[in-house]
Protein backbone atom coordinates (compact mmCIF):
# COMPACT_ATOMS: atom_id res chain seq x y z
CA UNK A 1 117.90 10.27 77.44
CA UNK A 2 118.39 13.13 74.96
CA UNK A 3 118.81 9.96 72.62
CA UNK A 4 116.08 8.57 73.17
CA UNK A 5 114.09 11.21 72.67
CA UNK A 6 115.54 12.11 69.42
CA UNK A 7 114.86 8.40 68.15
CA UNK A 8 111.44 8.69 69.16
CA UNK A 9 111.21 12.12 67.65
CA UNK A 10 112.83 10.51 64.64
CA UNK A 11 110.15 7.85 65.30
CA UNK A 12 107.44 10.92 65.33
CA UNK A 13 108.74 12.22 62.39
CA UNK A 14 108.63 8.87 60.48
CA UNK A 15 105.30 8.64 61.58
CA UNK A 16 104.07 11.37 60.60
CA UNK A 17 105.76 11.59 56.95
CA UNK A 18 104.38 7.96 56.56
CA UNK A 19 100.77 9.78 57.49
CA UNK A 20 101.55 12.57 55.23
CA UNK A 21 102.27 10.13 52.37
CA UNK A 22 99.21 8.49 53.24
CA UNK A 23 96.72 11.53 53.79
CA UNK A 24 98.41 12.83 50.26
CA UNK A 25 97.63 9.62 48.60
CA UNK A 26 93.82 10.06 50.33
CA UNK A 27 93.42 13.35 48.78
CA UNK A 28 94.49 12.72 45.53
CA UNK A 29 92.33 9.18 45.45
CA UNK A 30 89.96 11.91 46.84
CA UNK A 31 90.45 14.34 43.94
CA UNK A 32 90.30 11.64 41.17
CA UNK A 33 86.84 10.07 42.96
CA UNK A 34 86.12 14.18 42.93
CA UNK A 35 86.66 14.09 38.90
CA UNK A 36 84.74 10.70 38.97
CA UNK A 37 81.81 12.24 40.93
CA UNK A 38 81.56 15.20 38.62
CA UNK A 39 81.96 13.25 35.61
CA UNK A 40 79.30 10.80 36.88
CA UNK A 41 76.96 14.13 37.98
CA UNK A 42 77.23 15.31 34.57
CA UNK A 43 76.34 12.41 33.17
CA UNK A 44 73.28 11.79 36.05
CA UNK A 45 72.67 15.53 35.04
CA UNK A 46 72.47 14.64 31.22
CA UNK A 47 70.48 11.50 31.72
CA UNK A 48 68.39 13.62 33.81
CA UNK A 49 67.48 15.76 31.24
CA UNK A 50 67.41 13.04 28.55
CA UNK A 51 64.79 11.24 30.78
CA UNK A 52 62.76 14.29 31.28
CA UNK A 53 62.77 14.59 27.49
CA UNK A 54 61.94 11.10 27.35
CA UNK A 55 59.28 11.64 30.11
CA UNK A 56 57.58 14.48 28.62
CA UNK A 57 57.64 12.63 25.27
CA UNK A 58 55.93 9.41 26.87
CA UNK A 59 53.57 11.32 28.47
CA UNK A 60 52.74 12.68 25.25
CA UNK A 61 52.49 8.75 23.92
CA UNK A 62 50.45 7.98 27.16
CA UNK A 63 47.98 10.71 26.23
CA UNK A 64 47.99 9.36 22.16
CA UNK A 65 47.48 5.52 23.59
CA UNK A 66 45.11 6.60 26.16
CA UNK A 67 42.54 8.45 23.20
CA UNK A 68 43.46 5.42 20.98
CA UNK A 69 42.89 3.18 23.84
CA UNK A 70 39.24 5.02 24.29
CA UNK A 71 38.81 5.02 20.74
CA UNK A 72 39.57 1.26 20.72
CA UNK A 73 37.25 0.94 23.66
CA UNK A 74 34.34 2.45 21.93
CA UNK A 75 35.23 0.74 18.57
CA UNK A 76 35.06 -2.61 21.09
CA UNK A 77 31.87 -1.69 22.26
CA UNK A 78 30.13 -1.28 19.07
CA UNK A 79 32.21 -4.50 17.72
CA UNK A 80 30.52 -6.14 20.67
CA UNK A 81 27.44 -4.21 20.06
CA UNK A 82 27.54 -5.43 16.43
CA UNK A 83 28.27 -8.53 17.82
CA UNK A 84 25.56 -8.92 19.92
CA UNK A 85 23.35 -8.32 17.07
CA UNK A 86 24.49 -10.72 14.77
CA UNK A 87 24.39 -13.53 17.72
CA UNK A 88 21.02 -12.28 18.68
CA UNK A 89 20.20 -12.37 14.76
CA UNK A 90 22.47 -16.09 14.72
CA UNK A 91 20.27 -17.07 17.36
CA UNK A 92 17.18 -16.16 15.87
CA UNK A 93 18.10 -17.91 12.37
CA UNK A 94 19.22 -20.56 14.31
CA UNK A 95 15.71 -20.94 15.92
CA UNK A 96 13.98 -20.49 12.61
CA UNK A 97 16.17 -23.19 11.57
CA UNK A 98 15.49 -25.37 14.26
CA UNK A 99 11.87 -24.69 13.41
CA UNK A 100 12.11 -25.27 9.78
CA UNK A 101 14.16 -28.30 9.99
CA UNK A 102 11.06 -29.63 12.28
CA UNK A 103 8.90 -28.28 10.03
CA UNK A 104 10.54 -30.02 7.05
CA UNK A 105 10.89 -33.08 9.04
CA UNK A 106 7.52 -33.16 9.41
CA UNK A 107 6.49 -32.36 6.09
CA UNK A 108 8.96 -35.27 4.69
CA UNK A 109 6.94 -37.60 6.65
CA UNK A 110 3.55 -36.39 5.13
CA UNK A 111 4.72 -34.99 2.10
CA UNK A 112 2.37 -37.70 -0.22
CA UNK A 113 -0.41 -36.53 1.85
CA UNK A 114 0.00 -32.92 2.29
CA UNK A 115 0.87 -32.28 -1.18
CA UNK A 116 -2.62 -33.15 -1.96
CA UNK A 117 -3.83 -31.31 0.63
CA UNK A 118 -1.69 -28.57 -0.80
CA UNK A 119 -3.06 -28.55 -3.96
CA UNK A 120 -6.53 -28.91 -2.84
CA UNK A 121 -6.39 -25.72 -0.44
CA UNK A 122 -4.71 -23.81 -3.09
CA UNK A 123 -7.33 -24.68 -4.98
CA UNK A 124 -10.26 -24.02 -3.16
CA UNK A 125 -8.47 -20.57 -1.97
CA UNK A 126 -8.60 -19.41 -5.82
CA UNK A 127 -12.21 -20.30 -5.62
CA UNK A 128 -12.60 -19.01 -2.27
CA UNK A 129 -10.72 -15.83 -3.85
CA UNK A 130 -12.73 -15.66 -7.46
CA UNK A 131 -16.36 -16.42 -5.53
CA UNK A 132 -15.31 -13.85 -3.08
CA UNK A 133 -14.27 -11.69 -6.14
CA UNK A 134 -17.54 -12.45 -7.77
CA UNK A 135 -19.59 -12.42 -4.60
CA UNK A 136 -18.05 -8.58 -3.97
CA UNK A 137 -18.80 -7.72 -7.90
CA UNK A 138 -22.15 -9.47 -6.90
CA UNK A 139 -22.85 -7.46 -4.01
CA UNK A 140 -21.76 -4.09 -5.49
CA UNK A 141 -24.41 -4.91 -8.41
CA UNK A 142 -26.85 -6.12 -6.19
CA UNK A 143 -26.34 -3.43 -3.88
CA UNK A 144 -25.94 -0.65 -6.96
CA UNK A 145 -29.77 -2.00 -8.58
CA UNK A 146 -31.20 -1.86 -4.69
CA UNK A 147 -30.18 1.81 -4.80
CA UNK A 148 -32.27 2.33 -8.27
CA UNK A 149 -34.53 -0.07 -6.98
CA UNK A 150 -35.02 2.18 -3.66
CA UNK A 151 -34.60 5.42 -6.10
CA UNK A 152 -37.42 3.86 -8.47
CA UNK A 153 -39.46 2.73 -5.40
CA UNK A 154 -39.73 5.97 -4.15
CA UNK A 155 -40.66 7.55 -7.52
CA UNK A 156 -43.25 5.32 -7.93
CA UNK A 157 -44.27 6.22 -4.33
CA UNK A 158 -44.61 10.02 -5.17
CA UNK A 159 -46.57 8.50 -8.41
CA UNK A 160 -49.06 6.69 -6.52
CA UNK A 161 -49.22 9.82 -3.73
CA UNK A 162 -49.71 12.20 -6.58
CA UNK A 163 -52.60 9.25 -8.51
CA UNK A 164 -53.99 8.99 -5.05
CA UNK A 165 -53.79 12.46 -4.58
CA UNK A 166 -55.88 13.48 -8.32
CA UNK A 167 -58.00 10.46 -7.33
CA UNK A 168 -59.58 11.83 -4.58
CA UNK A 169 -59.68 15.50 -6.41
CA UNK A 170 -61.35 13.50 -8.81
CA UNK A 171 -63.83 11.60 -6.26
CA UNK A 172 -64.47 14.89 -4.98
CA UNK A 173 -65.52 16.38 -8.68
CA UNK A 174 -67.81 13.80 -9.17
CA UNK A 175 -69.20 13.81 -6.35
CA UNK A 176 -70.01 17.45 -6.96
CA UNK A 177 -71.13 16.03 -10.68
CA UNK A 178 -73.44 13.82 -9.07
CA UNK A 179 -74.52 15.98 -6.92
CA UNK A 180 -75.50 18.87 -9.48
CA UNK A 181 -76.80 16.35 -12.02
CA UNK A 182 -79.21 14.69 -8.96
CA UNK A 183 -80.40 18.50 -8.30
CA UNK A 184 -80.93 18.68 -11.78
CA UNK A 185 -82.58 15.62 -12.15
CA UNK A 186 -84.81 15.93 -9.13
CA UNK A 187 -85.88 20.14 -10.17
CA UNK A 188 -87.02 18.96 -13.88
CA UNK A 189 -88.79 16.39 -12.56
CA UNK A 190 -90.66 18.74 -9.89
CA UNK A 191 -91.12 21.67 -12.56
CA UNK A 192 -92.80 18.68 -14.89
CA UNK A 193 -94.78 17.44 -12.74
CA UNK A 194 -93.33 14.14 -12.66
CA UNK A 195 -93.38 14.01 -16.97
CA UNK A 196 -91.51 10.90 -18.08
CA UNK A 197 -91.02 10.80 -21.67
CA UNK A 198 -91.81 7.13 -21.95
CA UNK A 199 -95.28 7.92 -21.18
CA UNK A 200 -95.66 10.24 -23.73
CA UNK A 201 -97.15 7.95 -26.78
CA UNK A 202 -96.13 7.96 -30.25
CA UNK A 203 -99.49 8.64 -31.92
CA UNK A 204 -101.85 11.24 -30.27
CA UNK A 205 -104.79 9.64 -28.73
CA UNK A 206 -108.69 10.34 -29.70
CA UNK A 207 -108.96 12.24 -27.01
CA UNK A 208 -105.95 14.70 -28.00
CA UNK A 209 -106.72 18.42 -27.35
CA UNK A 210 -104.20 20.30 -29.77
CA UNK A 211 -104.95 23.47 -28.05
CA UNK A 212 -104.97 22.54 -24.39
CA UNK A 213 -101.07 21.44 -25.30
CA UNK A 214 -100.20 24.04 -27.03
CA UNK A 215 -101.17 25.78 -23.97
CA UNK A 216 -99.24 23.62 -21.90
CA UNK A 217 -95.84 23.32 -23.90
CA UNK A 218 -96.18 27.77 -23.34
CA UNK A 219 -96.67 26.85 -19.66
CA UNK A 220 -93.37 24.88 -19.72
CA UNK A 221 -91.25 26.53 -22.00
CA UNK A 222 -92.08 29.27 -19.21
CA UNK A 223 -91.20 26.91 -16.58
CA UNK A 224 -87.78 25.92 -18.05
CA UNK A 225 -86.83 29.92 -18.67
CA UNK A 226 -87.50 30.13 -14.93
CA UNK A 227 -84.89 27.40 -14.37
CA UNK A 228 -82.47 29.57 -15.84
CA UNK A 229 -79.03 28.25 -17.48
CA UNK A 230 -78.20 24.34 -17.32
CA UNK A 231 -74.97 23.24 -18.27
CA UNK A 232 -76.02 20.74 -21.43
CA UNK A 233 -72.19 19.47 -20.89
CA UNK A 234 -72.95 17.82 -17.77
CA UNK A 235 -73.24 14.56 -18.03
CA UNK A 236 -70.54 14.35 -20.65
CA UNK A 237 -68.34 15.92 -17.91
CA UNK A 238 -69.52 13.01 -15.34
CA UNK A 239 -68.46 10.78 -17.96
CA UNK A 240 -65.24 11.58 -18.59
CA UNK A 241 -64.21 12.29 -14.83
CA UNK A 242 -65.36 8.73 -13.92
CA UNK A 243 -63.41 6.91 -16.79
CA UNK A 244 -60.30 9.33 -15.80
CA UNK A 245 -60.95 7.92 -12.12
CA UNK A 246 -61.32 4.86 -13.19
CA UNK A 247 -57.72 4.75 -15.04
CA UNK A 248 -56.36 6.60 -12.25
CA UNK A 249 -57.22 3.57 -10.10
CA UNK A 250 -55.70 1.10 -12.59
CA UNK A 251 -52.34 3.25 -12.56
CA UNK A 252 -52.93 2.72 -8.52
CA UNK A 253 -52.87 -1.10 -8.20
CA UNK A 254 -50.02 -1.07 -11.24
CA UNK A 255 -48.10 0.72 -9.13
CA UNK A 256 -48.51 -0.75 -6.31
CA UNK A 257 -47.91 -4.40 -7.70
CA UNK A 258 -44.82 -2.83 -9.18
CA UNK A 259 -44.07 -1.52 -5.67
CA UNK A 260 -44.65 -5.06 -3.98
CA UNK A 261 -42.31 -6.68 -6.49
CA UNK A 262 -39.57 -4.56 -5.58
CA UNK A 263 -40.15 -4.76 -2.33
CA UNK A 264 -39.61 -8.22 -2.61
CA UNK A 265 -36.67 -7.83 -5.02
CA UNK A 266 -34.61 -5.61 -2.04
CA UNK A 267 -35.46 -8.27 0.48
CA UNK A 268 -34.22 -10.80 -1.83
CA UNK A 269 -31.00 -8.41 -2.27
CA UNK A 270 -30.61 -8.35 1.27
CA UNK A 271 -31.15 -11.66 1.71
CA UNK A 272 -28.16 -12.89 -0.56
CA UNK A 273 -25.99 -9.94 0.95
CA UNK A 274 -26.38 -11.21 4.15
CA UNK A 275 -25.81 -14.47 3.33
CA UNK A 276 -22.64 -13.64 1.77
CA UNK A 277 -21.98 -11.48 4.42
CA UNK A 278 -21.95 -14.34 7.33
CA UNK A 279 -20.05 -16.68 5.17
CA UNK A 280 -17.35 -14.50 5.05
CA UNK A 281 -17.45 -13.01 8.00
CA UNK A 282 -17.48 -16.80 9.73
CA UNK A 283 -14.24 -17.41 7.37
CA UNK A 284 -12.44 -14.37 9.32
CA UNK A 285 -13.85 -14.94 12.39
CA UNK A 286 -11.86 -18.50 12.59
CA UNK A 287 -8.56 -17.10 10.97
CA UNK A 288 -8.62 -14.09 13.41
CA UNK A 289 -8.56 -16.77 16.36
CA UNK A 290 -5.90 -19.11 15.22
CA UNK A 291 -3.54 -15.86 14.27
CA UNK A 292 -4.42 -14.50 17.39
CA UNK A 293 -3.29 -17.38 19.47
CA UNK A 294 -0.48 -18.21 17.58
CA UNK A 295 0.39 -13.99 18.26
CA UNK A 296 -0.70 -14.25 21.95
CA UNK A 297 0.55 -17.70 22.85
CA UNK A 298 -1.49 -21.05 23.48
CA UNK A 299 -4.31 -20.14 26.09
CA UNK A 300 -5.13 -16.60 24.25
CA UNK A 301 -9.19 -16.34 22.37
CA UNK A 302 -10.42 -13.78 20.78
CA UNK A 303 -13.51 -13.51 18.59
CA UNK A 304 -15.51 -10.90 16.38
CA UNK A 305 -19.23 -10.24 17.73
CA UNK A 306 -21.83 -8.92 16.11
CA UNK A 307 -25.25 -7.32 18.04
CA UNK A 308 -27.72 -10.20 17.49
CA UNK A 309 -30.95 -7.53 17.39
CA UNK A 310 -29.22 -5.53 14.49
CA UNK A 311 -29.13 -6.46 10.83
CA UNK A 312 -25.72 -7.94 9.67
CA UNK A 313 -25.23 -5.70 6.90
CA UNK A 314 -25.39 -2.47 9.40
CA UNK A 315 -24.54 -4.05 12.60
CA UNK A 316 -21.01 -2.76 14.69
CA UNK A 317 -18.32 -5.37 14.69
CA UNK A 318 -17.05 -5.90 18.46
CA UNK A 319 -13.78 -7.28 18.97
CA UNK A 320 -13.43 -9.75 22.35
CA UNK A 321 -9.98 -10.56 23.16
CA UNK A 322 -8.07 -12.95 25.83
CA UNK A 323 -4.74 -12.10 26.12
CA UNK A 324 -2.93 -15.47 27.58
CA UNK A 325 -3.60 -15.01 31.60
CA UNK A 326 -6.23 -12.25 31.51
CA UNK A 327 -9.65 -12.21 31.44
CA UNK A 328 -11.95 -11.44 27.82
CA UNK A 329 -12.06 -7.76 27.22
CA UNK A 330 -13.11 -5.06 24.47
CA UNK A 331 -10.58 -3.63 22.56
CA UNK A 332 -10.55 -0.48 24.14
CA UNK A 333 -9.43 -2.26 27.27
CA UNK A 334 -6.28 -3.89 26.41
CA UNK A 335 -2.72 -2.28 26.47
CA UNK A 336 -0.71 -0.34 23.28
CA UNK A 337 1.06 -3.34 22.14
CA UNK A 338 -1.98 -5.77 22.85
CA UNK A 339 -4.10 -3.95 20.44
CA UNK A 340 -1.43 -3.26 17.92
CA UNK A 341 -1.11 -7.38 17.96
CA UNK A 342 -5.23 -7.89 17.85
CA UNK A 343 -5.13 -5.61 14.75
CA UNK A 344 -2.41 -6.90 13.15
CA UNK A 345 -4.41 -10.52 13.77
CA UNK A 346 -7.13 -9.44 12.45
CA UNK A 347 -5.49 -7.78 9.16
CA UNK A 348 -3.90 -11.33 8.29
CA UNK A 349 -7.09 -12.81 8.57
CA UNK A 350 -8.51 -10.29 5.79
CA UNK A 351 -5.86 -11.79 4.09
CA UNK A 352 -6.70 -15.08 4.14
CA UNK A 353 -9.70 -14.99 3.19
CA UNK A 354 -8.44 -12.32 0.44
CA UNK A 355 -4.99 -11.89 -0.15
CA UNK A 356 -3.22 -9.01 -1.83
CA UNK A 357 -0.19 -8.76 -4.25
CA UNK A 358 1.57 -5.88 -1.69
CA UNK A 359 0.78 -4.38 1.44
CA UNK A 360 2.08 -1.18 3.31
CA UNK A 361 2.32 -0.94 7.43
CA UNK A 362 3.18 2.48 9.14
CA UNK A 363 4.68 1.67 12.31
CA UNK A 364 2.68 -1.31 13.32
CA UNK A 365 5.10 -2.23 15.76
CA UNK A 366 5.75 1.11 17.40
CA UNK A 367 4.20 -0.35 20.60
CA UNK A 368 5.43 -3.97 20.51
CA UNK A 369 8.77 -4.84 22.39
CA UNK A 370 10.91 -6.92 21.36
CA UNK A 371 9.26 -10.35 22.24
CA UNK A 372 6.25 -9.63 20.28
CA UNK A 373 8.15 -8.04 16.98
CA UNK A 374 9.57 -11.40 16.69
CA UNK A 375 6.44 -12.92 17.08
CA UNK A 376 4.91 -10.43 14.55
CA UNK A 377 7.78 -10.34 11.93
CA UNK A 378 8.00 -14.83 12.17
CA UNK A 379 4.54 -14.52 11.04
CA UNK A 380 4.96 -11.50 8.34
CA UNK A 381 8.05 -14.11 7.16
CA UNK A 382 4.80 -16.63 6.43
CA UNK A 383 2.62 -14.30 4.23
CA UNK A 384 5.46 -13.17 1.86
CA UNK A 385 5.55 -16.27 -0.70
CA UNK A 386 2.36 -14.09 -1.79
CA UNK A 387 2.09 -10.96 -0.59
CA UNK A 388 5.13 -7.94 -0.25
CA UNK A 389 5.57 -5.73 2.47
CA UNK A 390 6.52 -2.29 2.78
CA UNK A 391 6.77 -1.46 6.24
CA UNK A 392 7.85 2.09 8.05
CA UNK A 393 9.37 1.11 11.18
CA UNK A 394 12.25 2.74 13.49
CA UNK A 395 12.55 -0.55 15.13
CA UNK A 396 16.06 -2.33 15.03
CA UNK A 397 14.74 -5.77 14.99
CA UNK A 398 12.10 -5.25 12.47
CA UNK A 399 14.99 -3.86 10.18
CA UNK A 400 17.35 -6.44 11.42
CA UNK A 401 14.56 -9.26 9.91
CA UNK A 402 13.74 -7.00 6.79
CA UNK A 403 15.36 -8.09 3.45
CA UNK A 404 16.14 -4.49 2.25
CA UNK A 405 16.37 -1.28 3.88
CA UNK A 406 15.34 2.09 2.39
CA UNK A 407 16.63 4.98 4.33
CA UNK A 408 15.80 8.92 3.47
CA UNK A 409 18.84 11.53 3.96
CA UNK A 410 18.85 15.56 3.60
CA UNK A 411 22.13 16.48 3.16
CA UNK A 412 21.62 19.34 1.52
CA UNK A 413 18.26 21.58 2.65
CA UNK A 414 15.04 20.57 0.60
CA UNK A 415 16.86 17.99 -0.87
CA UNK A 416 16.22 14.36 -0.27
CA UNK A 417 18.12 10.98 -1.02
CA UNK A 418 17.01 7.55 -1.04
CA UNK A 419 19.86 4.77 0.24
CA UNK A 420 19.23 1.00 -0.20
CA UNK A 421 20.65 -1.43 1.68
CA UNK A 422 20.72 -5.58 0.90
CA UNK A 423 20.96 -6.81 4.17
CA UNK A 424 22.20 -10.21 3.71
CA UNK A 425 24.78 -8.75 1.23
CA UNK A 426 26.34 -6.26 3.82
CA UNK A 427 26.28 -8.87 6.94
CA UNK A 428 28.28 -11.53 4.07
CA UNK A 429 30.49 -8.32 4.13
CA UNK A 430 30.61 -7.53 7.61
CA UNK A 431 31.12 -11.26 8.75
CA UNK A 432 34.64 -11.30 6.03
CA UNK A 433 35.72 -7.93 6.98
């Protein structure tokens, strides 16, 4: 028994070394995965700290790529922007091109014809234009000699007021002549007795008392001292008032003949200036309504009026407009851009009836939107084979259709500088950038 229990002690024993072995082999493969672990913890520890590095310097890259990413963004935006422009502008040249190959299309088919034509209206415009020119010279002459006419007229009228005026002083003196010669007249003849020297004969008769007429030449030599003073200058006076009433009344009907004839000669005036005046004004009138509905779309009127009871020449010019879809109205009545367009319609018209070399428009389209600048600057684009523009605008379409841009910088106080801009030339340089 005691055997037995020293073999399984031995057993024990054999046991445990074997575990001893084992749990000694455990610690050190625990000890070397220990060393492992550490090793690998400094290593996690200096990654660690190389990805924070790494982390704060990314973050610093996110921030960079975030404002280059905005500053991309924005630079996008205007690209696109930009873009937009020049496909809106594409668009638009595409249009006009579309329109001008119609319009060439057209004109190939009647080009025989409307060459003619052409030459014809261009023709009868530089008549149009030099009869206008001379009508206007015309008119300015006519209008300049019915001022000295007027002026003259009413110088001749103070002459005749003043002639009429010493006329009647003059009636009025010889009536008074009259007057005192008839007293005179009638109190000789009562102090003689009714003596007329034609019955007084020149030989004394048989019967002739000498003394008896000496007696009675005393008696009348008395007589005439009791008359007292007679002018003897009277009827020399009568004379010469009557013959200076007499020319007075000759100047009278000259002047007023010379008042009738110009008279006539202002109403003759007025007569061409009206004339002149209604064929011209009949030449805008129908210009004004085709720009206007070519402005306003097919549908739109619009016509100048004059008041019928007035003369021409002084009469108000009333301008009735029909928008496209609204009723006729005054020019007071329609909106900002509406009468921006009627006045630029009616400008153009001027012009064809009298065109000018250049032309300058402040901020004509300040109240248009953008439908209606294009409308206005396709038909500017027609009138510039003879007239050029200057316009002031702030408008990005009308400077997006202009062919050169002027723009005014202060960069310095008080002291201004002009930049020019060819358009064309910086979109060829925008479009190979």
């Amino acid at each position: 028994a005691l055997e037995d229990e020293l073999d399984e002690g031995r057993t024990a024993l054999e046991r445990l070394r074997a575990d001893a072995e084992t749990t000694e082999e455990r610690r050190q493969a625990l000890s070397e995965e220990r060393e492992a672990a550490e090793e690998a913890l400094e290593e996690a520890e200096a990654d660690a700290r190389a990805a924070q590095e790494r982390f704060g310097e990314a973050r610093v890259a996110a921030v960079e790529a975030r404002s280059r990413c905005e500053s991309l963004q924005q630079s996008r935006r205007q690209a696109a922007e930009r873009l937009e422009e020049i496909e809106e502008r594409q668009e638009e040249r595409t249009e006009e091109r579309a329109d001008l190959e119609d319009t060439i299309e057209e004109a190939e088919a009647q080009q025989a014809t409307l060459q003619d034509d052409i030459e014809d209206a261009r023709a009868d415009r530089v008549r149009r234009s030099d009869a206008l020119e001379d009508a206007r010279e015309t008119f300015e002459e006519v209008k300049s000699a019915a001022s000295e006419a007027e002026n003259e007229l009413r110088e001749l009228r103070q002459k005749r007021e003043d002639v009429m005026r010493r006329e009647s002083e003059q009636s009025v003196r010889l009536a008074e002549v009259k007057t005192r010669l008839g007293d005179l007249i009638e109190s000789t003849a009562e102090d003689f007795d009714g003596l007329h020297l034609p019955d007084v004969a020149d030989e004394p008769a048989d019967d002739f008392d000498e003394d008896a007429t000496r007696e009675e030449v005393k008696t009348l030599r008395k007589k005439l001292r009791k008359l007292g003073d007679v002018n003897p200058l009277a009827l020399k006076e009568y004379d010469e008032e009557k013959e200076r009433l007499d020319f007075l009344r000759e100047q009278q009907t000259d002047l007023e003949e010379a008042e009738d004839t110009l008279l006539d000669t202002v109403t003759e005036i007025n007569d061409e200036a009206a004339a002149r005046f209604e064929d011209t004004f009949s030449e805008i009138q129908r210009s004004f309504a085709d720009l206007f509905e070519r402005l306003f779309g097919r549908g739109a009127a619009a016509r100048l009026q004059l008041d019928e009871d007035a003369d021409p020449l002084e009469s108000d010019i009333e301008i009735i407009a029909r928008p496209k879809g609204k009723r006729p109205s005054i020019l007071s009545q329609l909106s900002g851009g509406e009468k921006a367009l009627t006045a630029i319609a009616l400008l153009f018209a001027i012009y064809l009836v009298k065109p000018s070399p250049f032309c300058i428009l402040d901020e004509v389209d300040a109240p248009l939107d953008d439908a209606n600048t294009g409308r206005f600057m396709r038909l500017l684009r027609d009138f510039t084979d003879e007239t050029q523009f200057i316009l002031v605008t702030h408008n990005k379409r009308t400077m997006r259709r202009a062919d050169r841009l002027y723009g005014v910088t202060m960069q310095e106080q008080g002291v201004s500088t002009l930049v020019g801009v060819e358009l064309d030339e910086a979109t060829q340089l925008a479009e190979a950038a």
